[in-house]
C-alpha atoms as a PDB file:
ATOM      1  CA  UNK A   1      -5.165   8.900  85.297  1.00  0.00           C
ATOM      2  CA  UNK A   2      -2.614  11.230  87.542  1.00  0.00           C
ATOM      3  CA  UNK A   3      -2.721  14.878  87.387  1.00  0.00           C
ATOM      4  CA  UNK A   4       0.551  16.624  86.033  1.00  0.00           C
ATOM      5  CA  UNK A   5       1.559  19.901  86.856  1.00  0.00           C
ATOM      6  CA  UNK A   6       2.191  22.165  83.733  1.00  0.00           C
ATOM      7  CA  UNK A   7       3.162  25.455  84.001  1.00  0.00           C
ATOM      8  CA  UNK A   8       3.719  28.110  81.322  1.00  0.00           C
ATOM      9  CA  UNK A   9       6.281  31.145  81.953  1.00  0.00           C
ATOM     10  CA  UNK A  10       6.871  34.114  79.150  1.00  0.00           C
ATOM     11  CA  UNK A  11      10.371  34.706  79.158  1.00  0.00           C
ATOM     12  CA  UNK A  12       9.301  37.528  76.101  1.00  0.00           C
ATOM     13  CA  UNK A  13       6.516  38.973  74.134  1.00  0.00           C
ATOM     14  CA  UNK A  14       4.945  39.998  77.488  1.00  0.00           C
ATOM     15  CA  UNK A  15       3.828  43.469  77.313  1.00  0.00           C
ATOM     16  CA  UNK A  16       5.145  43.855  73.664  1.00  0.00           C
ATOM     17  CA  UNK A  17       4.546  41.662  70.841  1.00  0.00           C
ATOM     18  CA  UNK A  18       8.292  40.522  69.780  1.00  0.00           C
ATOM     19  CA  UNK A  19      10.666  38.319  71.104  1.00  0.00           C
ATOM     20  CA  UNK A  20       8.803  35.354  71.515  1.00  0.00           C
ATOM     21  CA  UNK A  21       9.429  32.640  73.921  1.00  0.00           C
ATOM     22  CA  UNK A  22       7.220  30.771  76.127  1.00  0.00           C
ATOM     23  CA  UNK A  23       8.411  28.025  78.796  1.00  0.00           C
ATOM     24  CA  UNK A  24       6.159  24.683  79.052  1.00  0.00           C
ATOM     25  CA  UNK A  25       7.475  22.893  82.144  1.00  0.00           C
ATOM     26  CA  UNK A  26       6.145  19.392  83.136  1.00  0.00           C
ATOM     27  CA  UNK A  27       7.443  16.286  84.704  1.00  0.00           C
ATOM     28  CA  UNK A  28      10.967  18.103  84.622  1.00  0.00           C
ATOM     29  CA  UNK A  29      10.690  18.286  81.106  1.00  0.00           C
ATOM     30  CA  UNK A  30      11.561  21.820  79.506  1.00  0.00           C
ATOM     31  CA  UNK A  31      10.036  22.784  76.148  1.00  0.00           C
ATOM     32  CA  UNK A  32      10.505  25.835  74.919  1.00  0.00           C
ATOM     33  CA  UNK A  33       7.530  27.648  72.735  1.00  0.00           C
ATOM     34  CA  UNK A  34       9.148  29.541  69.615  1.00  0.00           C
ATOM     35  CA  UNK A  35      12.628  31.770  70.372  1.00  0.00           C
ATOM     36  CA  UNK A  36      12.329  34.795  69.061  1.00  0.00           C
ATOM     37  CA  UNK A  37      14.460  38.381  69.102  1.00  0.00           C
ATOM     38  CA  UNK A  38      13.068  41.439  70.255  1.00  0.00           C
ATOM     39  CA  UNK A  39      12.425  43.751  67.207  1.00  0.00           C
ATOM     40  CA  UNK A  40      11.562  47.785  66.815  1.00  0.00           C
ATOM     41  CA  UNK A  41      12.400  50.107  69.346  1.00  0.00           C
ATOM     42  CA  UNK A  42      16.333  50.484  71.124  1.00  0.00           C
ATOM     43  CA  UNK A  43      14.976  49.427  74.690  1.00  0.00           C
ATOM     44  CA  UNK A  44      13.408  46.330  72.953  1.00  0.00           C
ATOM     45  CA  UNK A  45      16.145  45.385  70.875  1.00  0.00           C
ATOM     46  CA  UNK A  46      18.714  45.028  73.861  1.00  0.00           C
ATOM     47  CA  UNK A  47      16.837  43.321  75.493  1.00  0.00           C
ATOM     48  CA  UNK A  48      18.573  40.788  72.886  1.00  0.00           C
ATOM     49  CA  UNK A  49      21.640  40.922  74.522  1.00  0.00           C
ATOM     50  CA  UNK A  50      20.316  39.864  77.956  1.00  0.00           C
ATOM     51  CA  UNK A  51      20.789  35.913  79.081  1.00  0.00           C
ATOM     52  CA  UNK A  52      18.190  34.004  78.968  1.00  0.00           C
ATOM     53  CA  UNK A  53      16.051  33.933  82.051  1.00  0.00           C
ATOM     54  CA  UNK A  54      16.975  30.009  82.280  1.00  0.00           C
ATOM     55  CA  UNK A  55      19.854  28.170  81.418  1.00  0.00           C
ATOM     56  CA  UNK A  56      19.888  27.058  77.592  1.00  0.00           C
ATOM     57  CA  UNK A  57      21.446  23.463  78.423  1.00  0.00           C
ATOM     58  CA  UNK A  58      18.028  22.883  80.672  1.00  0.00           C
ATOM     59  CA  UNK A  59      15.586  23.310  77.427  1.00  0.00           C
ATOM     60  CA  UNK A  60      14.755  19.744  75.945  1.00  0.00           C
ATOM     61  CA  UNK A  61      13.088  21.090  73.031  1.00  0.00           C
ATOM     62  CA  UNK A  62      12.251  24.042  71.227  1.00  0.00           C
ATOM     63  CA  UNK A  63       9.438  24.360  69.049  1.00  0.00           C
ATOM     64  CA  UNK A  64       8.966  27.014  66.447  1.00  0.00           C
ATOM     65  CA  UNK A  65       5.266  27.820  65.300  1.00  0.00           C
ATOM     66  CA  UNK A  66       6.437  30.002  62.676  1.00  0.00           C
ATOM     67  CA  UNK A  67       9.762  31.207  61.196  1.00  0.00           C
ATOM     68  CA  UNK A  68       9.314  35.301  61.676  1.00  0.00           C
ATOM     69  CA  UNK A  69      12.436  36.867  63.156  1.00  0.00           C
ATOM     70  CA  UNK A  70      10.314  37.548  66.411  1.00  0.00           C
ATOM     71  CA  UNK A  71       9.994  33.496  66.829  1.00  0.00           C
ATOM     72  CA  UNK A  72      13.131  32.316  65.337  1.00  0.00           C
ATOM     73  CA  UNK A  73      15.795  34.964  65.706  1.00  0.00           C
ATOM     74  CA  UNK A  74      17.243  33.960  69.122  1.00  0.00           C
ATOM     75  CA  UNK A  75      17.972  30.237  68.240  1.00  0.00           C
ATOM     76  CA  UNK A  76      21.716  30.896  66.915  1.00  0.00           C
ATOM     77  CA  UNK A  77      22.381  32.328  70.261  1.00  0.00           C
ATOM     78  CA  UNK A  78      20.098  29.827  72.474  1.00  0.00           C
ATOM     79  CA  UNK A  79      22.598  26.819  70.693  1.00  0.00           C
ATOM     80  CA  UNK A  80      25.638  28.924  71.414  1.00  0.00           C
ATOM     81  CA  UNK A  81      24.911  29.719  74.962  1.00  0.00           C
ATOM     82  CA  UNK A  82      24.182  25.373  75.636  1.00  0.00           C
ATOM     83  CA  UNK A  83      21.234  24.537  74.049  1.00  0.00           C
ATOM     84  CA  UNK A  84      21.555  20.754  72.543  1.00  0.00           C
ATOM     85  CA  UNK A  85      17.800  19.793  71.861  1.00  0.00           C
ATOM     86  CA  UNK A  86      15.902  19.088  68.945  1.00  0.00           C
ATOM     87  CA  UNK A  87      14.207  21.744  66.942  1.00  0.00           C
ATOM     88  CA  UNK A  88      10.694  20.796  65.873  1.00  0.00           C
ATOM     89  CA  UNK A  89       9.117  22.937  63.120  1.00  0.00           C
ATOM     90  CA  UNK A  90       7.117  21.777  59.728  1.00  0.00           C
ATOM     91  CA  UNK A  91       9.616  22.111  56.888  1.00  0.00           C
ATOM     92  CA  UNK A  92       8.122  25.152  55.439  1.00  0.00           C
ATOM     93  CA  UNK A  93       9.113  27.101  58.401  1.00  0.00           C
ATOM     94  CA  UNK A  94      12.726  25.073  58.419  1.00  0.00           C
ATOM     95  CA  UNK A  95      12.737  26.396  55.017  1.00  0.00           C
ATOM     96  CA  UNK A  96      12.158  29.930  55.545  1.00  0.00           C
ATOM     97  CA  UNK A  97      13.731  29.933  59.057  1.00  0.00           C
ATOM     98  CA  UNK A  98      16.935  29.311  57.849  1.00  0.00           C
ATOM     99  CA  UNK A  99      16.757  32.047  54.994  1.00  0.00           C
ATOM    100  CA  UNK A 100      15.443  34.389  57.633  1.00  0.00           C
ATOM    101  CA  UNK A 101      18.294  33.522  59.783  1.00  0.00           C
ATOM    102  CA  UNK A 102      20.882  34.159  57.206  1.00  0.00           C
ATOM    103  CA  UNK A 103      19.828  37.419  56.424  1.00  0.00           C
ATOM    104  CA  UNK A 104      18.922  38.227  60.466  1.00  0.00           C
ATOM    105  CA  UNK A 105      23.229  37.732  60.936  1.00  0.00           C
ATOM    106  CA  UNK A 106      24.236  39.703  57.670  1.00  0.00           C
ATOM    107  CA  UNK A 107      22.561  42.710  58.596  1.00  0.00           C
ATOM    108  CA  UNK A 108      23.081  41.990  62.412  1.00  0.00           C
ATOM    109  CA  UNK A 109      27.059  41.782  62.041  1.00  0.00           C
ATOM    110  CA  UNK A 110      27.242  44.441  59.174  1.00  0.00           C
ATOM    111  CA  UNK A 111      25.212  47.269  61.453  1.00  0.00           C
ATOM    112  CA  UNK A 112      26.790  46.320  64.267  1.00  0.00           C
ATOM    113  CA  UNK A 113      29.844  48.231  65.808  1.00  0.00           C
ATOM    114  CA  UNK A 114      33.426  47.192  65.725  1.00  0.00           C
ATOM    115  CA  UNK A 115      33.433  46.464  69.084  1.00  0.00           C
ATOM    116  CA  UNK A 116      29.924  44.977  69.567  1.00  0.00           C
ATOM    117  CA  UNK A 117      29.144  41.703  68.886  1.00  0.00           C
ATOM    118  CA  UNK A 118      25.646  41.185  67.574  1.00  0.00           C
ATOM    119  CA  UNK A 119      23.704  38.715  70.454  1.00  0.00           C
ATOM    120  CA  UNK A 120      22.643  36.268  67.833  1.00  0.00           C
ATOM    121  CA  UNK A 121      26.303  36.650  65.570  1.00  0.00           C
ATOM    122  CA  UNK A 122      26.625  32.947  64.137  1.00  0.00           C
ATOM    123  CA  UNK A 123      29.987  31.414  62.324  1.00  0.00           C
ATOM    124  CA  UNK A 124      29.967  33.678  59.442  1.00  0.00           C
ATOM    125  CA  UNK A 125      27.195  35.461  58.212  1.00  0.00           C
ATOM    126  CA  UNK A 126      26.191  33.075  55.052  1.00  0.00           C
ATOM    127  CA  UNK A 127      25.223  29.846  57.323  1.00  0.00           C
ATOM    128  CA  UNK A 128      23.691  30.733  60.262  1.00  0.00           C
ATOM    129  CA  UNK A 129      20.946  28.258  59.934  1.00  0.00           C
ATOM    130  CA  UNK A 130      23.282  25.179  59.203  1.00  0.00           C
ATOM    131  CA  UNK A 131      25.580  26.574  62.186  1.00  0.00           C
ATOM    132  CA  UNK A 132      22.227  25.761  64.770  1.00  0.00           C
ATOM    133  CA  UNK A 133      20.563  23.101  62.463  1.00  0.00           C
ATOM    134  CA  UNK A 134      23.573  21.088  62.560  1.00  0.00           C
ATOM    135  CA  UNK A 135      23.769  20.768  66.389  1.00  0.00           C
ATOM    136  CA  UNK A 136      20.089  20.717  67.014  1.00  0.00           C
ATOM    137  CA  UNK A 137      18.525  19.170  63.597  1.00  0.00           C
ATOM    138  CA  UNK A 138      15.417  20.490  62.628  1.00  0.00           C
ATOM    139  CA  UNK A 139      12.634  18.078  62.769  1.00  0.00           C
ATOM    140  CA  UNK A 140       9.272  17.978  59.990  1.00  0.00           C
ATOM    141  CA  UNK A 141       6.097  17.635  61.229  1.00  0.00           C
ATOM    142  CA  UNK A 142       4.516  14.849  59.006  1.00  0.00           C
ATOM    143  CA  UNK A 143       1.228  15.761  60.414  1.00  0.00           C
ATOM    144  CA  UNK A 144      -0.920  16.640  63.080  1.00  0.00           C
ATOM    145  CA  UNK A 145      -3.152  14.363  65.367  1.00  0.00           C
ATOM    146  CA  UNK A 146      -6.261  16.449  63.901  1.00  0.00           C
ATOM    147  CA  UNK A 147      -5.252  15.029  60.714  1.00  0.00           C
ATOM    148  CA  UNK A 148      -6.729  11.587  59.192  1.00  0.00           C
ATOM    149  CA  UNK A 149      -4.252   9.928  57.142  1.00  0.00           C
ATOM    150  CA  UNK A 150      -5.336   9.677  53.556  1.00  0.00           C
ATOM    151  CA  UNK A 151      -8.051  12.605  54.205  1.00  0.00           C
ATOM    152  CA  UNK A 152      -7.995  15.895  52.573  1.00  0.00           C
END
């Protein structure tokens, strides 16, 4: 058995706890760990509006542990600015991602200025979650290896 090199890089949450995003690298693979806006304060929030500290097209895969805004709300943007990978998630958090989502643009496009574009804006404001799912489907999670088929 070789040794592979993983590392782990926090492109967000670090020193605050939104805007969630954590970079597995290995074997030249990219995996991103949840994608998430920045939430509360106005120095937090635009941080929202700065690019991504690595280039959305390089990302394989995203995975999404849970579907709160501050692990979710920078995917519309991620897929807009090149991301093309699969999106793994169960399908309760699909579910609830992509109502989350929806709302995340209404009130993202209706607060925002005229001449402002929200970072995560999304085709219109009703299907933001079909806008990213349908580029980079959402995948279930049947179930874990910790989990014994036909075991409760």
């Amino acid at each position: 058995m070789s040794r592979t090199d993983l590392s782990l890089r926090c492109l967000g949450a670090a020193g605050t706890v939104t805007g969630s995003k954590h970079l597995l690298e290995s074997d030249g693979k990219r995996i991103l760990v949840d994608c998430g806006l920045f939430q509360g304060v106005k120095n937090l929030r635009e941080l929202n509006w700065a690019p991504l500290a690595v280039e959305p097209e390089s990302i394989d895969a995203v995975v999404v542990t849970h579907a709160h805004l501050d692990h979710t709300g920078y995917l519309p943007r991620l897929v807009r600015d090149g991301f093309r990978g699969p999106i793994v998630s169960t399908a309760a958090t699909a579910a609830v991602a992509e109502i989350i989502l929806r709302d995340s643009a209404y009130l993202q496009e209706r607060d925002a200025a005229p001449s402002i574009t929200p970072p995560c804006r999304c085709t219109t404001a009703r299907t933001p979650a079909r806008r990213w799912s349908c580029s980079t489907p959402i995948r279930s999670v049947q179930s874990s290896p910790w989990e014994t088929p036909g075991r409760a």
